[in-house]
C-alpha atoms as a PDB file:
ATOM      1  CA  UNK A   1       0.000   0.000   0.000  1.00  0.00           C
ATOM      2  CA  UNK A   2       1.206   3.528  -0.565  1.00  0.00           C
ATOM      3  CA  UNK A   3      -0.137   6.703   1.449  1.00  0.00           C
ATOM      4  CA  UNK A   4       1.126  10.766   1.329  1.00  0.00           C
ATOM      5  CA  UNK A   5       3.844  11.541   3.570  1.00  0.00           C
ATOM      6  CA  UNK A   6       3.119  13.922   6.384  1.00  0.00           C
ATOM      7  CA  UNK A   7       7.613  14.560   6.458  1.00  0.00           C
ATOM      8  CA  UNK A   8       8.115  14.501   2.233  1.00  0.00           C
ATOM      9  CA  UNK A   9      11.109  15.916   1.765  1.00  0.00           C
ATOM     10  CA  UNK A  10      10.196  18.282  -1.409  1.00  0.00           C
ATOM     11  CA  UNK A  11       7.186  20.138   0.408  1.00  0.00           C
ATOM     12  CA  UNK A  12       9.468  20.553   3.142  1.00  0.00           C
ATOM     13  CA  UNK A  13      12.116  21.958   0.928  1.00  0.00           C
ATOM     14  CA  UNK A  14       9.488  23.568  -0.948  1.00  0.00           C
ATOM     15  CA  UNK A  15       8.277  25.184   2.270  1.00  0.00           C
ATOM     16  CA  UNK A  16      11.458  26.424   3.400  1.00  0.00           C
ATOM     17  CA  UNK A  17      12.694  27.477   0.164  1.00  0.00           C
ATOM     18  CA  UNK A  18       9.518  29.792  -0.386  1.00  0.00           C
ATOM     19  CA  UNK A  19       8.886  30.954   3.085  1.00  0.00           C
ATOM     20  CA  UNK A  20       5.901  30.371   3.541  1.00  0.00           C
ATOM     21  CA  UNK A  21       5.633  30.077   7.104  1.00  0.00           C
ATOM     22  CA  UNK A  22       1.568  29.345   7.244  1.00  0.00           C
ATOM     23  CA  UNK A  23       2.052  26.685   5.369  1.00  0.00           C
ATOM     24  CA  UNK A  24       4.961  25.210   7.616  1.00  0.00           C
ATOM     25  CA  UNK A  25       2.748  25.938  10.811  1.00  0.00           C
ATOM     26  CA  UNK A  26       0.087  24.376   9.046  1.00  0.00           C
ATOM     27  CA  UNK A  27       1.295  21.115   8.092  1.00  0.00           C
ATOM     28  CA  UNK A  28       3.240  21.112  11.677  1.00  0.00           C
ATOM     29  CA  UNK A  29      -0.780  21.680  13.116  1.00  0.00           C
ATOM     30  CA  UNK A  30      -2.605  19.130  11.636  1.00  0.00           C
ATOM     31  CA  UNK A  31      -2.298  15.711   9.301  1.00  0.00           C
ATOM     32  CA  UNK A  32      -4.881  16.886   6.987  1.00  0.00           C
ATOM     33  CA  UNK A  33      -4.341  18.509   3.705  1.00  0.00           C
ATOM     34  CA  UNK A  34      -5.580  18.864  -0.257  1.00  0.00           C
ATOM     35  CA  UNK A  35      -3.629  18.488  -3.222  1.00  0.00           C
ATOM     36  CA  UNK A  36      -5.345  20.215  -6.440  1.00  0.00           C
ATOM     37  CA  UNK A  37      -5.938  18.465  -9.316  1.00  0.00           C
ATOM     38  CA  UNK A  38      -6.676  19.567 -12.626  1.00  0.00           C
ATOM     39  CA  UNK A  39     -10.022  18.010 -13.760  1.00  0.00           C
ATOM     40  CA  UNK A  40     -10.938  18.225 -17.830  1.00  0.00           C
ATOM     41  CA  UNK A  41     -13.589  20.327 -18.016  1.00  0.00           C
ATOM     42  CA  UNK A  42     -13.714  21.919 -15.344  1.00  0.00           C
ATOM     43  CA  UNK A  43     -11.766  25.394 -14.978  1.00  0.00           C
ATOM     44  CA  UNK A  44     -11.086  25.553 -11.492  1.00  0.00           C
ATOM     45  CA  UNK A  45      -8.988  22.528 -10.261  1.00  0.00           C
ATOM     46  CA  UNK A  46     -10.612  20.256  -7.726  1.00  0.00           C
ATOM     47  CA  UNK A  47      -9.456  20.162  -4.069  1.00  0.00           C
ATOM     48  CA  UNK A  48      -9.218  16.560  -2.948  1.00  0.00           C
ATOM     49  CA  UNK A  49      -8.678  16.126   0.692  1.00  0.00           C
ATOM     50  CA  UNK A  50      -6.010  13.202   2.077  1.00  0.00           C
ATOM     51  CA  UNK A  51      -4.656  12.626   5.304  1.00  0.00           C
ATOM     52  CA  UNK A  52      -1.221  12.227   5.714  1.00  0.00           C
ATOM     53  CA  UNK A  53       1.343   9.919   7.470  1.00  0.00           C
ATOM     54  CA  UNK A  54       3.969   9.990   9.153  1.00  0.00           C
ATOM     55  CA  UNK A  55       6.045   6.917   8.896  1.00  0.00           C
ATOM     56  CA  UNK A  56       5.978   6.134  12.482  1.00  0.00           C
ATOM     57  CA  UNK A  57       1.966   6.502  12.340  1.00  0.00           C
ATOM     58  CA  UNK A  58       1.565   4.144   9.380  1.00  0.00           C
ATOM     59  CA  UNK A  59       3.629   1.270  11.365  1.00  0.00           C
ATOM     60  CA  UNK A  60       1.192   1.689  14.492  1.00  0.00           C
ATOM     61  CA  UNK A  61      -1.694   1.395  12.030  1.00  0.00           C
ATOM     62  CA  UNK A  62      -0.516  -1.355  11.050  1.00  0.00           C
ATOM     63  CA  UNK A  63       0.508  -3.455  14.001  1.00  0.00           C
ATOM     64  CA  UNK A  64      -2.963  -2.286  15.467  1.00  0.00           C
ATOM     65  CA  UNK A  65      -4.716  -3.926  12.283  1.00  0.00           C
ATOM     66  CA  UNK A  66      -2.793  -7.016  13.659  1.00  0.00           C
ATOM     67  CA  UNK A  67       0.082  -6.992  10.867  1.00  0.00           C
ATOM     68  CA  UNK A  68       3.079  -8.713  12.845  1.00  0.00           C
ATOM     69  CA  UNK A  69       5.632  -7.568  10.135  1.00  0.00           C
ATOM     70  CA  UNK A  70       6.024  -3.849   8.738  1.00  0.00           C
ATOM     71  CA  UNK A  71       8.311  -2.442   6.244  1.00  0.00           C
ATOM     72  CA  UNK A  72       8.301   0.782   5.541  1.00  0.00           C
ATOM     73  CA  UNK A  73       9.973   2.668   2.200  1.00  0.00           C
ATOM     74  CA  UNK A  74       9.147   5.688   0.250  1.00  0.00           C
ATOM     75  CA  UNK A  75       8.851   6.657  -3.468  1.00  0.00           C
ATOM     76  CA  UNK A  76       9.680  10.043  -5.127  1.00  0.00           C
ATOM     77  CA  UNK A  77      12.430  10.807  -2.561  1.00  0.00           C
ATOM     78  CA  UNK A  78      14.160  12.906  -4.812  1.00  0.00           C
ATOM     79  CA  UNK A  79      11.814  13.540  -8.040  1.00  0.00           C
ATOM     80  CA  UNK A  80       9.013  15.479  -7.435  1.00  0.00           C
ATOM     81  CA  UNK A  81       5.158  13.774  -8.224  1.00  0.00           C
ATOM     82  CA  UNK A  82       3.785  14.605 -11.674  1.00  0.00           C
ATOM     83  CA  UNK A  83       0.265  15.160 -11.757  1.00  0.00           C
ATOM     84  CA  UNK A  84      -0.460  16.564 -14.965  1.00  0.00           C
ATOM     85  CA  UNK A  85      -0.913  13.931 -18.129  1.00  0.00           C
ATOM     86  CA  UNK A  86       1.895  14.460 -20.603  1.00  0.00           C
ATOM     87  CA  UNK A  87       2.711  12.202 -23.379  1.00  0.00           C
ATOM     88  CA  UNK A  88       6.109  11.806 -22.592  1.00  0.00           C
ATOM     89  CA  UNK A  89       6.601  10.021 -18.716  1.00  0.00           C
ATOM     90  CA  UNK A  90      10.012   8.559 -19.821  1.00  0.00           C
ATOM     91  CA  UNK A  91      12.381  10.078 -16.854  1.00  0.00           C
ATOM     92  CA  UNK A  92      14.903  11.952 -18.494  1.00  0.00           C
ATOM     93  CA  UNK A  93      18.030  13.981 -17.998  1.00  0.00           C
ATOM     94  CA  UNK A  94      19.071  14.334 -14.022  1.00  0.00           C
ATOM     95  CA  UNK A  95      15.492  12.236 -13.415  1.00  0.00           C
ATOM     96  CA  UNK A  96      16.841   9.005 -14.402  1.00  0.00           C
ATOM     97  CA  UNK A  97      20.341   9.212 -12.027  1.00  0.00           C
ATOM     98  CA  UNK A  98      17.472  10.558  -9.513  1.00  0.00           C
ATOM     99  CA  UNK A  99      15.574   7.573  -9.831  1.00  0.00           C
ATOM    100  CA  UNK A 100      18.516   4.710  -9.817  1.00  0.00           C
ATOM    101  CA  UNK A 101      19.904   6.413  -6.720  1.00  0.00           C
ATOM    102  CA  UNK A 102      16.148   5.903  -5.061  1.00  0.00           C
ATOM    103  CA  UNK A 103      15.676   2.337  -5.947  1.00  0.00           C
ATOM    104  CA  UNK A 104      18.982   2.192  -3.700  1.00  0.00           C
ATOM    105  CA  UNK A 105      18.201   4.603  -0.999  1.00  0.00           C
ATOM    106  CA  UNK A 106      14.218   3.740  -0.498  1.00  0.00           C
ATOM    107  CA  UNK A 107      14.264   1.160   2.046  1.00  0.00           C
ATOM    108  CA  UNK A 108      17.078   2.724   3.979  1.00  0.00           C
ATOM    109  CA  UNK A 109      16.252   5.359   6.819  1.00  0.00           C
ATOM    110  CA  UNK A 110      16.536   8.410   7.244  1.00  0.00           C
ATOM    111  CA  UNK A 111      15.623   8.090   3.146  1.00  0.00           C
ATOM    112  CA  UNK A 112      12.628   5.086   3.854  1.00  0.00           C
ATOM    113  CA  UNK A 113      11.143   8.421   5.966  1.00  0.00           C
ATOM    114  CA  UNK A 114      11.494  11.462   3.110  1.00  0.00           C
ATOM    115  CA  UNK A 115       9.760  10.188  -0.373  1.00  0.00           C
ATOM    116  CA  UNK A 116       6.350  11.938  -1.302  1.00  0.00           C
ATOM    117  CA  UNK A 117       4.559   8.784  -0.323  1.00  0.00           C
ATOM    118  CA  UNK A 118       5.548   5.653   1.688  1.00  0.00           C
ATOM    119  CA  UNK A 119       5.214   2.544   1.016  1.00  0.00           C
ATOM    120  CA  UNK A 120       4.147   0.140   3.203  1.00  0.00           C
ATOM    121  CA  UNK A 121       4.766  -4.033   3.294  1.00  0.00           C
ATOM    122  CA  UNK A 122       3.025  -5.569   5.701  1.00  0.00           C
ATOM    123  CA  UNK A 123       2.180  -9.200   6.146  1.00  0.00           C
ATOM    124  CA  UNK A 124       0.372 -11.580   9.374  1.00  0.00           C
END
């Protein structure tokens, strides 16, 4: 299973990068955010509302579902998530480097903790 990050390294970067301190005191306030997403269509984008997890919170899930075993890795550590439908999704450039270095890196904390989602292998 995959779920958003609450500790994704690019919004944080993002965050810090831009200043934009409500934002940071948001996301520090609550686990509960939207990501917009542009809908054909429709003009404005839609707001679609996700919690997020920490990595940490997604393991206790877990075990309290009864799971005995928990892994926990992350994708799009480095790369940032493409939401927008282009014809070319070949990586390319600095992306592909990018992407062999997470295959590496995704199951290995502090990394397993900073992708845009984590990933989550859990068996009984």
């Amino acid at each position: 299973m995959t779920v958003l990050n609450r500790l994704q390294l690019t919004w944080w970067a993002d965050t810090v990068l831009k200043r934009d301190k409500k934002g940071f005191r948001r996301r520090l306030a609550t686990d509960l955010c939207y990501i917009k997403v542009r809908v054909p269509g429709r003009k404005k984008k839609l707001k679609l509302w996700t919690k997020l997890f920490s990595p940490l919170e997604l393991e206790k899930a877990l075990r309290s579902a009864g799971f005995r075993t928990v892994r926990i890795g992350s994708v799009l550590i480095f790369l940032r998530p493409k939401f927008s439908y282009t014809p070319h999704t070949d990586l390319r450039g600095l992306e592909v480097g990018l992407a062999r270095l997470e295959e590496k890196l995704r199951w290995l904390p502090p990394f397993s903790y900073l992708g845009a989602y984590l990933i989550a292998l859990a068996g009984k």
